[in-house]
C-alpha atoms as a PDB file:
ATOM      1  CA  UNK A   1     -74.070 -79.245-118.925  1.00  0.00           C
ATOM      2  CA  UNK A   2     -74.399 -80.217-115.449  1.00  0.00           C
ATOM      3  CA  UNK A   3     -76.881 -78.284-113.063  1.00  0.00           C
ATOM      4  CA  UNK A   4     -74.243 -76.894-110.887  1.00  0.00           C
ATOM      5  CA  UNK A   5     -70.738 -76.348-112.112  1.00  0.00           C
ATOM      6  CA  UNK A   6     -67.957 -78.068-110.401  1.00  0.00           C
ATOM      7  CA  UNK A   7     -65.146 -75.818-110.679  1.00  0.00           C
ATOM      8  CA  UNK A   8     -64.067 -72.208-110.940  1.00  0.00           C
ATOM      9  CA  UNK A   9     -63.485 -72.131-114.112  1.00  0.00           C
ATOM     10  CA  UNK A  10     -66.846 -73.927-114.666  1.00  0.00           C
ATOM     11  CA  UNK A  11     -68.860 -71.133-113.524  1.00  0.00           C
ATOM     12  CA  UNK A  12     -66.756 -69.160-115.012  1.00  0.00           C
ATOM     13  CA  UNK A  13     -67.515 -70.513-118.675  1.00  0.00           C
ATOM     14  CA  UNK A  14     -71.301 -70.610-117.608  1.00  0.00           C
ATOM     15  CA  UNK A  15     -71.278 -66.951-116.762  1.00  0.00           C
ATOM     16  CA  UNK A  16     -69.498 -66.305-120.321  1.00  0.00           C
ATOM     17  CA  UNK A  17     -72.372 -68.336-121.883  1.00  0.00           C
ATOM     18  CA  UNK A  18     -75.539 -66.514-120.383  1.00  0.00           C
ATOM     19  CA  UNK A  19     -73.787 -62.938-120.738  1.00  0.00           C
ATOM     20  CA  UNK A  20     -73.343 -64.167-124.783  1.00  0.00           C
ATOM     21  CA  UNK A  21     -76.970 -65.110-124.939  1.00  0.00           C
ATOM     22  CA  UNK A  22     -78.537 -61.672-123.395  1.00  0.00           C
ATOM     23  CA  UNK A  23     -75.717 -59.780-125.523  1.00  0.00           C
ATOM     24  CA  UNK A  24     -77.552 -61.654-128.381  1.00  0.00           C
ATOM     25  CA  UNK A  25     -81.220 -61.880-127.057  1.00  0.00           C
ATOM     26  CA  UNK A  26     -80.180 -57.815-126.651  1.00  0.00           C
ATOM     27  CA  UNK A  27     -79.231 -56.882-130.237  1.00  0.00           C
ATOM     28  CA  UNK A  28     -81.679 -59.292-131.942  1.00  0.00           C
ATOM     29  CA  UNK A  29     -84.241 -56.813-130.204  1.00  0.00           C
ATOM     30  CA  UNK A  30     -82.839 -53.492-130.865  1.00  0.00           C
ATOM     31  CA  UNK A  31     -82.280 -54.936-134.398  1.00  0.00           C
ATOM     32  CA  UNK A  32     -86.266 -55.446-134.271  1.00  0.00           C
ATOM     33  CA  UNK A  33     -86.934 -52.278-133.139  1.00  0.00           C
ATOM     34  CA  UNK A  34     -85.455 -50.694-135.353  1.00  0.00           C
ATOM     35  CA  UNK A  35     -86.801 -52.184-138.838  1.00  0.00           C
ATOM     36  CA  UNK A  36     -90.143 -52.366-137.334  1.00  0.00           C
ATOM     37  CA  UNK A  37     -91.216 -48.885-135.811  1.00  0.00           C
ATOM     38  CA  UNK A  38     -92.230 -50.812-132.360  1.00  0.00           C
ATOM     39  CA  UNK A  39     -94.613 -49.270-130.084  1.00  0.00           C
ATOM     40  CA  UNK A  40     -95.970 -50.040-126.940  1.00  0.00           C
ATOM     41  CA  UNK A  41     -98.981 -52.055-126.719  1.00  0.00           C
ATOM     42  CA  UNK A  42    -101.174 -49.362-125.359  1.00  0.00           C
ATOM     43  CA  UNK A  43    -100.953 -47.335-128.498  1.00  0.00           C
ATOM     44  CA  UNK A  44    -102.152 -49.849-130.447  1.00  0.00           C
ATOM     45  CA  UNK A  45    -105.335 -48.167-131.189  1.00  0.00           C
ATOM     46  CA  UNK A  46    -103.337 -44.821-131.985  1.00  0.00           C
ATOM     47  CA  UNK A  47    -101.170 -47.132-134.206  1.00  0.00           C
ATOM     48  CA  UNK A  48    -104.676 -48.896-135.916  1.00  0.00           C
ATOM     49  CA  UNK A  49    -106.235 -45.528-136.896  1.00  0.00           C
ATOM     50  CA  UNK A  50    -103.010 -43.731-138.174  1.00  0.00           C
ATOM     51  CA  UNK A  51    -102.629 -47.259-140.876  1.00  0.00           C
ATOM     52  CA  UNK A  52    -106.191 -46.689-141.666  1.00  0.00           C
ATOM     53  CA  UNK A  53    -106.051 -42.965-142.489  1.00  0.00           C
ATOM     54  CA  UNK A  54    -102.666 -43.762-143.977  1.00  0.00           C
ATOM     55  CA  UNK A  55    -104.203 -46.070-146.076  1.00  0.00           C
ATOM     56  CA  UNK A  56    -107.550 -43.426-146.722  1.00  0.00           C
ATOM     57  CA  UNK A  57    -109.688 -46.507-145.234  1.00  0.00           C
ATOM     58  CA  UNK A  58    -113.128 -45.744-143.767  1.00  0.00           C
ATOM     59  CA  UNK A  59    -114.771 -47.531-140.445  1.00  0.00           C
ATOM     60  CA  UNK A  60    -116.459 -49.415-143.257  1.00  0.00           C
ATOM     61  CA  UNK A  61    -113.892 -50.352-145.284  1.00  0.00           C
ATOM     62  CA  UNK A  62    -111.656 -51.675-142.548  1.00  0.00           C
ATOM     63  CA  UNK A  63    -114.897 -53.516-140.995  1.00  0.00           C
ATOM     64  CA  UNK A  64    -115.598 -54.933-144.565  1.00  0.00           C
ATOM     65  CA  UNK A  65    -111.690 -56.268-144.913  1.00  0.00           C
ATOM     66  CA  UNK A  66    -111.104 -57.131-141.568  1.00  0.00           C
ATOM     67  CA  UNK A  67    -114.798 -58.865-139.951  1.00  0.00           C
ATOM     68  CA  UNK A  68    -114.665 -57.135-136.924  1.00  0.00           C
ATOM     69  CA  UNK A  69    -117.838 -54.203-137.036  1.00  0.00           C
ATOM     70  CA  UNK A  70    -116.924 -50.746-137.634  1.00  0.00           C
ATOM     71  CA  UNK A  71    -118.280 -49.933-134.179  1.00  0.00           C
ATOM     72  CA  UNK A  72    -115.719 -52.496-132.444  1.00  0.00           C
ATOM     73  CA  UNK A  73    -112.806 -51.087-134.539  1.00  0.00           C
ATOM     74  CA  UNK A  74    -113.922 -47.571-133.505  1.00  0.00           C
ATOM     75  CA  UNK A  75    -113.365 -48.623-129.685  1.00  0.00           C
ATOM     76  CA  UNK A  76    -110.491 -50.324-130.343  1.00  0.00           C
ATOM     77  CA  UNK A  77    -109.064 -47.141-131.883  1.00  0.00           C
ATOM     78  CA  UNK A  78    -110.129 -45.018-128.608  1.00  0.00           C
ATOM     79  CA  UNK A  79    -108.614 -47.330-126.390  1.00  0.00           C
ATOM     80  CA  UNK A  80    -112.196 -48.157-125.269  1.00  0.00           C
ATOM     81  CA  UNK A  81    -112.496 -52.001-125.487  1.00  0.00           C
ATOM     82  CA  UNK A  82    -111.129 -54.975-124.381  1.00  0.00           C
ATOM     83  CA  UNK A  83    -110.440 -56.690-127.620  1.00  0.00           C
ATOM     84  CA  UNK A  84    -109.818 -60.395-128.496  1.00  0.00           C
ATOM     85  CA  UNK A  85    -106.278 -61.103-130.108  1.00  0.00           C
ATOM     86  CA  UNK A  86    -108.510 -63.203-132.631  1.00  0.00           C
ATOM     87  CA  UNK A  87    -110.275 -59.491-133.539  1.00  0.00           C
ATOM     88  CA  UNK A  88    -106.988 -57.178-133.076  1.00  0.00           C
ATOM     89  CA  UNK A  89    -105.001 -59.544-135.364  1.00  0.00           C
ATOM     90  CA  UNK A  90    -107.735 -59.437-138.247  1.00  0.00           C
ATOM     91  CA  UNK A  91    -107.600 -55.723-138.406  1.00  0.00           C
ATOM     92  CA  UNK A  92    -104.080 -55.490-137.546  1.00  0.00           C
ATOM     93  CA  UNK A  93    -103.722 -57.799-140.705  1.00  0.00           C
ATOM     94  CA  UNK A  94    -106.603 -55.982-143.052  1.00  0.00           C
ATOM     95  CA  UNK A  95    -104.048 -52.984-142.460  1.00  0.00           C
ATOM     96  CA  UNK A  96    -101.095 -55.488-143.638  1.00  0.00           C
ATOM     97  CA  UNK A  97     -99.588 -54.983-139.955  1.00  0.00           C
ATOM     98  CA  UNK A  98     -98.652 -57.508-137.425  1.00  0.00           C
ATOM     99  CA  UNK A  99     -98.725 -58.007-133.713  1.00  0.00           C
ATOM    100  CA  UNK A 100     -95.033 -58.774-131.821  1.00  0.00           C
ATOM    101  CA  UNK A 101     -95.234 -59.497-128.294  1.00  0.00           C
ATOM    102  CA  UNK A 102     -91.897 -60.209-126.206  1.00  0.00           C
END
């Protein structure tokens, strides 16, 4: 494909192209959303705690499974730490969740 399109019809068949893309790009993430429950990523300490009750996990359980200290995964839970993906993706995967960013 050339970097500007020579002809009417080019641009044409260019515009055609992108719009399929997004139309595809569009449904691959509704299709997402729905099999996954998707939240936004500032409830993700909401979202922690209610899979640990869920699961009837304590602090110390969670702590135990995951490595990150119960008093870390209590912040994280209140929204009241800035967390390192390393630590928020071994609790998010202790709880048998995972983390989707796009």
């Amino acid at each position: 494909m050339t970097d500007k399109p020579e002809t009417a019809d080019d641009a044409l068949s260019l515009m055609n192209e992108v719009g399929s893309y997004i139309d595809a790009q569009a449904k691959e993430i509704a299709q997402l959303r729905g099999q996954r429950h998707l939240k936004p990523f500032d409830e993700v300490g909401s979202t922690i705690r209610e899979a640990r009750l869920r699961q009837n996990l304590t602090l110390e359980n969670l702590a135990s499974y995951s490595g990150v200290s119960e008093v870390t995964i209590g912040k994280i839970e209140k929204g009241q730490v800035n967390v390192n993906t390393e630590k928020l993706r071994a609790v998010l995967k202790a709880l048998g969740m995972d983390l989707w960013v796009g």
